[in-house]
Protein backbone atom coordinates (compact mmCIF):
# COMPACT_ATOMS: atom_id res chain seq x y z
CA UNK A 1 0.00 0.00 0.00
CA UNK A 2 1.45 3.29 -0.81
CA UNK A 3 0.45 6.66 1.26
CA UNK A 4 0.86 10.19 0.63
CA UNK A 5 4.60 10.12 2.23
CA UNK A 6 5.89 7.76 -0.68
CA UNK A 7 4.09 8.87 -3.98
CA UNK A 8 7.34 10.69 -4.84
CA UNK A 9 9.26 7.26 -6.36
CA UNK A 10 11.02 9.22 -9.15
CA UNK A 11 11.64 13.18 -9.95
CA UNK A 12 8.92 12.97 -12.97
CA UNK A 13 5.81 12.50 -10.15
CA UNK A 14 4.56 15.38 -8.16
CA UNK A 15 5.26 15.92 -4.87
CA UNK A 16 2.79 15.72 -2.02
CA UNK A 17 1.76 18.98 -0.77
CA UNK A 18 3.15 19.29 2.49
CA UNK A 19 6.91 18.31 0.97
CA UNK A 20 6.90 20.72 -1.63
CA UNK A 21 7.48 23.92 0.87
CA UNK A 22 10.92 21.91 1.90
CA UNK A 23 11.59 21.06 -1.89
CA UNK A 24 11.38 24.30 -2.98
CA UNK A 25 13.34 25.74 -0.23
CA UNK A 26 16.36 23.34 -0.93
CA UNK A 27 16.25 24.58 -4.99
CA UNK A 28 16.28 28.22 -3.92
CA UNK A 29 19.14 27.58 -2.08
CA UNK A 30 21.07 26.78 -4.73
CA UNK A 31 19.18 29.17 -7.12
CA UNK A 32 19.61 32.21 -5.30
CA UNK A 33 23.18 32.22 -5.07
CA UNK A 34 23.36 33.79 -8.64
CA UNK A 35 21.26 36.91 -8.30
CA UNK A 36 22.79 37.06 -4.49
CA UNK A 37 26.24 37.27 -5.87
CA UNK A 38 25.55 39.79 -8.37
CA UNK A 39 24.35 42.09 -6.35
CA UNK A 40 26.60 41.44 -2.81
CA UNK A 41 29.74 41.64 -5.35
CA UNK A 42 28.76 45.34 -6.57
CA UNK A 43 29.69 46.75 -2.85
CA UNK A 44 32.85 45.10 -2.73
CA UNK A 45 34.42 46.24 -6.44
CA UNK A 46 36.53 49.27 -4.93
CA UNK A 47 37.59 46.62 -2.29
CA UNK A 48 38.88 44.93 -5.02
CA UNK A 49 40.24 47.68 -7.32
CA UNK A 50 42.32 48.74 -4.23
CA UNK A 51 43.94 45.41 -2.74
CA UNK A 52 44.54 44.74 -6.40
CA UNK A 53 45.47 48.21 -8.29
CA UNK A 54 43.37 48.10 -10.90
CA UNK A 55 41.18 50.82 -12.00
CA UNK A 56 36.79 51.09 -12.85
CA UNK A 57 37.32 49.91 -16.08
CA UNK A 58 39.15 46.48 -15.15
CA UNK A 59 36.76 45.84 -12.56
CA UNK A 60 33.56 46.38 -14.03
CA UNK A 61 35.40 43.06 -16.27
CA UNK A 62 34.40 41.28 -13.42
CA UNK A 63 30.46 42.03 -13.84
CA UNK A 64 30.93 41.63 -17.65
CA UNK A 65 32.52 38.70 -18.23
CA UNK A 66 30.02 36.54 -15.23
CA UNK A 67 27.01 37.65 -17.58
CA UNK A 68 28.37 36.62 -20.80
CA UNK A 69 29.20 33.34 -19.61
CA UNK A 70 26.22 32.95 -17.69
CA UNK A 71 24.41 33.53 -21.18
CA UNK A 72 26.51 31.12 -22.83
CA UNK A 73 26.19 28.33 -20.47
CA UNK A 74 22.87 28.24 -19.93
CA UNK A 75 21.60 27.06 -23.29
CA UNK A 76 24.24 24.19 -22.67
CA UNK A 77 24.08 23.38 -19.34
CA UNK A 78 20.03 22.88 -20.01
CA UNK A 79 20.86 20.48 -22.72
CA UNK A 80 22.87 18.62 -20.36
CA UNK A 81 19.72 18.58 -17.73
CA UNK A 82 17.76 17.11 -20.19
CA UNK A 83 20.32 14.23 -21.45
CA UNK A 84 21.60 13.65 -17.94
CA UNK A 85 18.56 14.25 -15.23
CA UNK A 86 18.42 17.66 -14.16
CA UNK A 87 18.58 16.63 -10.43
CA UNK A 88 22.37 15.55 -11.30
CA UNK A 89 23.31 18.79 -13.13
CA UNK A 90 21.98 20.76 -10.07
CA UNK A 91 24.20 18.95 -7.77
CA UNK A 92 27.11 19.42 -10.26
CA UNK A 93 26.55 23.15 -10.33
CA UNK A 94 25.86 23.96 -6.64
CA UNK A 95 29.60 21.77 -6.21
CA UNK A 96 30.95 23.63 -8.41
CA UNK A 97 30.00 26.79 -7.23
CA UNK A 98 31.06 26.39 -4.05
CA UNK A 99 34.24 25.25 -5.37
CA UNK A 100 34.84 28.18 -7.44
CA UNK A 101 33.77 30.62 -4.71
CA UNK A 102 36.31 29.16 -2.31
CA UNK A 103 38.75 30.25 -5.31
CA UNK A 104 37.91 33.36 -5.89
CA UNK A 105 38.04 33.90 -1.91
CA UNK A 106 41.76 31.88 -2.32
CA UNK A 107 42.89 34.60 -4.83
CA UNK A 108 45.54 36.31 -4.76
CA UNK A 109 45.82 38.04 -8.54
CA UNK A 110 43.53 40.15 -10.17
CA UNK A 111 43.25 37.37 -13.25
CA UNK A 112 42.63 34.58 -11.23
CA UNK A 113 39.49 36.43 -9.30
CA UNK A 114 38.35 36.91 -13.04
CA UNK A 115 39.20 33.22 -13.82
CA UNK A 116 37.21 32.05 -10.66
CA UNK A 117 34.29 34.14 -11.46
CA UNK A 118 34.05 33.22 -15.19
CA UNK A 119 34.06 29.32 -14.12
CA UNK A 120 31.62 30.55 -11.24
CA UNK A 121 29.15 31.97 -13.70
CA UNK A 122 29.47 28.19 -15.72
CA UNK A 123 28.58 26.39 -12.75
CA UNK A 124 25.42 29.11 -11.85
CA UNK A 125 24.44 28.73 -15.57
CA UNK A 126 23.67 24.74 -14.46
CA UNK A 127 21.98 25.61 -11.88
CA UNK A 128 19.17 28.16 -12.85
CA UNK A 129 17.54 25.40 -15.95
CA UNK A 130 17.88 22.81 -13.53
CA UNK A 131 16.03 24.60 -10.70
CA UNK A 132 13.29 25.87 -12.92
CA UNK A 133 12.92 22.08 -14.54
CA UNK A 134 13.22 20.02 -11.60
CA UNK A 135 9.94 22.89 -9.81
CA UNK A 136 8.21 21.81 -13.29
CA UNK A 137 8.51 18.48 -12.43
CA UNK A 138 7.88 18.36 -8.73
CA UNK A 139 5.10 20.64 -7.92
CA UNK A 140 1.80 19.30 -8.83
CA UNK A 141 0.20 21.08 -11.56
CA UNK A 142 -2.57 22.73 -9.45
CA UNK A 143 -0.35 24.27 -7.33
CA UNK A 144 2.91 24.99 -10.12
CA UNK A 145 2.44 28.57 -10.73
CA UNK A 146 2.37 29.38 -7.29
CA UNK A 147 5.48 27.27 -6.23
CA UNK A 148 7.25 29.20 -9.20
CA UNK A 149 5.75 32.78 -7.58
CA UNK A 150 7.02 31.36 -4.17
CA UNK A 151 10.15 30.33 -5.72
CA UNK A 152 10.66 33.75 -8.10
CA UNK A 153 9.93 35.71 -4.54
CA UNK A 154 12.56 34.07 -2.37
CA UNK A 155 15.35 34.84 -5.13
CA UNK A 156 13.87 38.28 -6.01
CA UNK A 157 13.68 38.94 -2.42
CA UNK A 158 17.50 37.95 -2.01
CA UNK A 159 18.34 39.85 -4.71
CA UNK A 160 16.93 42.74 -2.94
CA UNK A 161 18.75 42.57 0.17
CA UNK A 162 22.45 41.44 -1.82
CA UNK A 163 23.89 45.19 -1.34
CA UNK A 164 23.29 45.74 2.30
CA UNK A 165 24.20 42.45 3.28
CA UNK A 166 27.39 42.79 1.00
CA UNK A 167 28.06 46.15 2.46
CA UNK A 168 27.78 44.83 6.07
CA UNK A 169 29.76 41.64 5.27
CA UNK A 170 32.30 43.82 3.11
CA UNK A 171 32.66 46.98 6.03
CA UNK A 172 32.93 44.04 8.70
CA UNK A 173 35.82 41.32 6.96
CA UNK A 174 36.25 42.28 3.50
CA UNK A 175 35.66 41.39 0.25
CA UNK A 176 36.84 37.51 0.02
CA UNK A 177 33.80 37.02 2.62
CA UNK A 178 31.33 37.39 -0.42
CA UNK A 179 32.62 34.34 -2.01
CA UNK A 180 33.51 32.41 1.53
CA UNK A 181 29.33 32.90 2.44
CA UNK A 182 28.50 31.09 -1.00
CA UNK A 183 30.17 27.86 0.38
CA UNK A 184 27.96 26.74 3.26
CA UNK A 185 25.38 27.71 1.49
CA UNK A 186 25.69 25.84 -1.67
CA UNK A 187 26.62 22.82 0.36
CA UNK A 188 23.57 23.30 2.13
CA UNK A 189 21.66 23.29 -0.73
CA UNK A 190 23.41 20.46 -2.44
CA UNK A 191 22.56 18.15 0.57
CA UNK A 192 18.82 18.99 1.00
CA UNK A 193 18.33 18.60 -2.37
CA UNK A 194 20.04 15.40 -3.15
CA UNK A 195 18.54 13.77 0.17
CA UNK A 196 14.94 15.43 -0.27
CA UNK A 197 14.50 15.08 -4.15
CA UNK A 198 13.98 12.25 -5.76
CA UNK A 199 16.06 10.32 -7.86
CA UNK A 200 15.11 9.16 -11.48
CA UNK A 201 13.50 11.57 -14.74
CA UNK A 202 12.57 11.01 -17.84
CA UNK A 203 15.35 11.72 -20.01
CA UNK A 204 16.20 13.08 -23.74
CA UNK A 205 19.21 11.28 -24.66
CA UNK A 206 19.10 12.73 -28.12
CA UNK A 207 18.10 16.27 -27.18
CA UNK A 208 19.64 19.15 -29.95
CA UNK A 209 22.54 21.41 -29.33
CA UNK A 210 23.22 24.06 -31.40
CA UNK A 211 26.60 23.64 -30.94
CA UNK A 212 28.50 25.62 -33.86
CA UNK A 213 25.84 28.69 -33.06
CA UNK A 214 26.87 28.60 -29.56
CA UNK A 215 30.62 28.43 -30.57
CA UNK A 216 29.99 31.70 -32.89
CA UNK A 217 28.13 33.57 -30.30
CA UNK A 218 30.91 32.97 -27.79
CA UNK A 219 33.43 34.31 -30.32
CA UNK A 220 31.58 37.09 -30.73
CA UNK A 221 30.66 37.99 -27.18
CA UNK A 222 35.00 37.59 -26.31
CA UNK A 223 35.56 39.37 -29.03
CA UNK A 224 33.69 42.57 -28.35
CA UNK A 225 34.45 42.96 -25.24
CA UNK A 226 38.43 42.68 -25.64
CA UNK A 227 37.56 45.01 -28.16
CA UNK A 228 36.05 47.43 -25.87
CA UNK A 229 38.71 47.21 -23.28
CA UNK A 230 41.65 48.00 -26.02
CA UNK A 231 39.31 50.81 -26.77
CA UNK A 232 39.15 51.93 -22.73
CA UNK A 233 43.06 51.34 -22.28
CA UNK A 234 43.24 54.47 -25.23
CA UNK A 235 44.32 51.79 -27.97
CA UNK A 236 42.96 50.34 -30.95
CA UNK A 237 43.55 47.02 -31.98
CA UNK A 238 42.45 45.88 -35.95
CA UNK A 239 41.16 42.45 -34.83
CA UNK A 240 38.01 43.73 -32.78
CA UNK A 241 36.74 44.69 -36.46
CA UNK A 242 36.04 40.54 -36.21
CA UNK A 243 33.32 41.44 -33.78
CA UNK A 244 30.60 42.21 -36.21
CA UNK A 245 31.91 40.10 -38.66
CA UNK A 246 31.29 36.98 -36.32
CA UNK A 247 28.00 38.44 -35.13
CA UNK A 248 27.00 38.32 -38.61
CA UNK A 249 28.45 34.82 -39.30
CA UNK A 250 26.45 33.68 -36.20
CA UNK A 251 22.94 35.31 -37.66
CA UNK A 252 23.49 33.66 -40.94
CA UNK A 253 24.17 30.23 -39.03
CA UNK A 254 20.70 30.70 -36.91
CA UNK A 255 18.91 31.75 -40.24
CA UNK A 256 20.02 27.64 -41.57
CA UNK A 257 20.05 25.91 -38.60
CA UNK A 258 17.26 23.51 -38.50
CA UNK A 259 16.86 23.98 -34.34
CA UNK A 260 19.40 27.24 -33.66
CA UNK A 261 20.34 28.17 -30.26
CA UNK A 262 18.60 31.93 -31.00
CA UNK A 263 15.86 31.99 -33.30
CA UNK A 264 16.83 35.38 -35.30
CA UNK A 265 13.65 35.32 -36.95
CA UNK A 266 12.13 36.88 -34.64
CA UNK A 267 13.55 39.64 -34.68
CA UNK A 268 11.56 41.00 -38.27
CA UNK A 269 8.94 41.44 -35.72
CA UNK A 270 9.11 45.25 -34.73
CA UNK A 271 7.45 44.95 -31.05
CA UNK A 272 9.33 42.00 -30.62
CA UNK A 273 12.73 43.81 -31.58
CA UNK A 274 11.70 46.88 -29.81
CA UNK A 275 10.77 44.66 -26.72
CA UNK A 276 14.60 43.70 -26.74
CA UNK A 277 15.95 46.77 -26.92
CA UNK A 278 14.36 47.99 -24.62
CA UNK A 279 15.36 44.84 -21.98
CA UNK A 280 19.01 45.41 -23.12
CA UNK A 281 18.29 49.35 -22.34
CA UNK A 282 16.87 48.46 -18.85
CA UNK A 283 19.34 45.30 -17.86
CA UNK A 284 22.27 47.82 -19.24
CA UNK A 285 21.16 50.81 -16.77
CA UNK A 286 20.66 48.03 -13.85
CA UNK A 287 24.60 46.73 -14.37
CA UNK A 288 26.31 49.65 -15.19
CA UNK A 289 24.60 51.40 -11.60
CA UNK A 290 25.44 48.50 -9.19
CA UNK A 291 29.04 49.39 -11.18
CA UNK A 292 28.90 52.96 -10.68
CA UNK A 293 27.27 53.56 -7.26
CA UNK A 294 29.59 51.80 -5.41
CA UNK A 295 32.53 53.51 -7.09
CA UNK A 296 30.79 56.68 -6.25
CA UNK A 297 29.93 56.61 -2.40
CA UNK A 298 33.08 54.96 -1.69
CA UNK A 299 35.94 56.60 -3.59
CA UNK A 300 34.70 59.79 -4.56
CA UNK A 301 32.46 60.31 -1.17
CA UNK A 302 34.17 58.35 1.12
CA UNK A 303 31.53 56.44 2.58
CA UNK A 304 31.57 52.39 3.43
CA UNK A 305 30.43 49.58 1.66
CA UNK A 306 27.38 49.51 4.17
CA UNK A 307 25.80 52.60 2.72
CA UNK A 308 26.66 51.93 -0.56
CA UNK A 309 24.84 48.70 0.38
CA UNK A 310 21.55 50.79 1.42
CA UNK A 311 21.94 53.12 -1.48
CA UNK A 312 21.31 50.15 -3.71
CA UNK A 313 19.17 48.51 -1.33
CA UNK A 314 16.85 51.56 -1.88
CA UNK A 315 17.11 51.65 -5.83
CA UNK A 316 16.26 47.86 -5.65
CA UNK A 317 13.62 47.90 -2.89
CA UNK A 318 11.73 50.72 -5.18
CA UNK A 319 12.07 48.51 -8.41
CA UNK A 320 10.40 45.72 -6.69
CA UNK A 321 7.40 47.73 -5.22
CA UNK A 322 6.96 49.86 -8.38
CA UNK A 323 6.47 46.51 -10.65
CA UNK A 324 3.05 44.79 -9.66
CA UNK A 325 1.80 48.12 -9.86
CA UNK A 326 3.34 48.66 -13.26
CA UNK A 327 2.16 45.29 -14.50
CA UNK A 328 -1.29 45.99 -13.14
CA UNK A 329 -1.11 49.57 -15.06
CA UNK A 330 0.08 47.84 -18.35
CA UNK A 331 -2.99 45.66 -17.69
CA UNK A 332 -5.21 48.34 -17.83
CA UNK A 333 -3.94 50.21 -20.40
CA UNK A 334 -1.57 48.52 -22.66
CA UNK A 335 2.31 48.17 -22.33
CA UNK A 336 3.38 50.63 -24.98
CA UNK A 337 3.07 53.70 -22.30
CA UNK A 338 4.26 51.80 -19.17
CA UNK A 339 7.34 51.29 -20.95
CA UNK A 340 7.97 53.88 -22.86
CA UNK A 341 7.48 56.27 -19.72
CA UNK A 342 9.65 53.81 -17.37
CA UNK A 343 12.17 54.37 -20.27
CA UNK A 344 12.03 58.08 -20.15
């Protein structure tokens, strides 16, 4: 006979209802160390441009380079969840986060933090599919949109509170304890998860991977950015003219590719290509001021990394109250004004 307690046998049933609360708590533990360490790491950067003597420019590498290879990863790393189980390639990435956080903590060369945080963003990029597939798969389907609300709140919520906790953790031991905090934590995660969830999922051993796109893209992505950094150290370099050349070599792959990685097709739809613009706009203004503000209150005003910590705290605070209002607005009247005035 088999109650309520044991209808979980494999990760492609549902959980019971009083599990999933635990379940979901273990996954955001793991997810949330990606958005946490975005925003924690903002307060430390003139931390870091002092011990190691390197100026805004270098260190806003650090913020650059995690994103691209977060954006890389991902479409990989959720290829692997589905060949693999994505209960396995959780546990992989959580490991290896805390791995790589212990070496960025370890140190002791400007490179090597930005070699630490690159493989740190891999290892994030398995996570975030894996989280959002294995909730999918777990919560029943009565109750899935509100364990991905619950689950979207706990990280948004953590995201939220990244700066002043990074600013107290930063004022009180430094820098290195951002990445020494991701350790127990991702270990924590790791074990709740791989004792509470459930082992076995249907698989797709033969699941597509647009492997030559990705491989263009990444070219791309380096190649623009060492581009841009010749450009900031008052130099020009021929090769970063391969930037748009490889961009375009990528958009003529997607255009043949039978399943491509980025379906440029879509973009011939206006709204849809304005829509993206004006995400770029807004996630390019969100970066470039947890870059900025730090940089400001600290060196130029001479304040700690605690207020720069409640400085952001207030710019993301506002964003989150501002945006069921904004959604309920865009409801009511279309989205064309909403964004156009959030824009302005």
């Amino acid at each position: 006979m088999t109650d309520a307690a044991t209808v979980a046998a494999t990760a492609d049933t549902p959980l019971p209802v009083r599990r999933l609360g635990v379940v979901l708590a273990a996954i955001a533990g793991g997810a949330l160390l990606i958005p946490l360490n975005s925003t924690m790491l903002a307060v430390a950067l003139p931390g870091i441009m002092a011990e190691f003597g390197v100026g805004a420019g270098a260190v806003s590498s650090l913020v650059a380079l995690y994103l691209a290879a977060v954006a890389l990863a991902m479409p990989i790393s959720g290829n692997l969840g589905d060949r693999f189980g994505h209960r396995k390639i959780f546990l992989i990435g959580v490991g290896a986060f805390a791995t790589t956080s212990l070496g960025a903590a370890l140190a002791w060369s400007f490179p090597l933090l930005i070699t630490a945080r690159v493989l740190q963003a891999i290892s994030g990029a398995a996570i975030t599919p894996s989280a959002s597939s294995l909730i999918r798969l777990l919560a029943p389907e009565d109750r899935r949109g509100g364990s991905f609300g619950l689950f979207d709140l706990l990280i948004s919520t953590t995201a939220t509170l990244g700066p002043f906790l990074g600013g107290v953790l930063v004022s009180g031991f430094g820098w290195r304890a951002l990445f020494v905090l991701a350790v127990p934590v991702a270990i924590a995660s790791a074990i709740l998860v791989g004792v509470i969830v459930p082992r076995g999922e249907s698989l797709r051993p033969h699941a597509s991977l647009d492997l030559p796109g990705l491989v263009l893209l990444s070219a791309a992505i380096v190649t623009l950015l060492a581009g841009l950094n010749a450009v900031r150290d008052g130099g020009w370099q021929p090769w970063a003219m391969a930037a748009p050349l490889l961009f375009a070599a990528f958009a003529t792959w997607e255009l043949r590719a039978s399943q491509p990685a980025i379906d440029v097709r879509l973009l011939a739809s206006r709204s849809f290509a304005a829509a993206l613009a004006a995400v770029f706009g807004a996630t390019l203004i969100l970066h470039a001021t947890m870059v900025i503000v730090p940089i400001l209150t600290q060196q130029s005003m001479g304040t700690s990394a605690t207020v720069s910590g409640l400085v952001l705290l207030v710019f993301f605070v506002l964003g989150a109250v501002t945006a069921p209002f904004a959604g309920r607005l865009s409801d009511r009247i279309g989205r064309r004004a909403p964004a156009v005035a959030g824009s302005l």
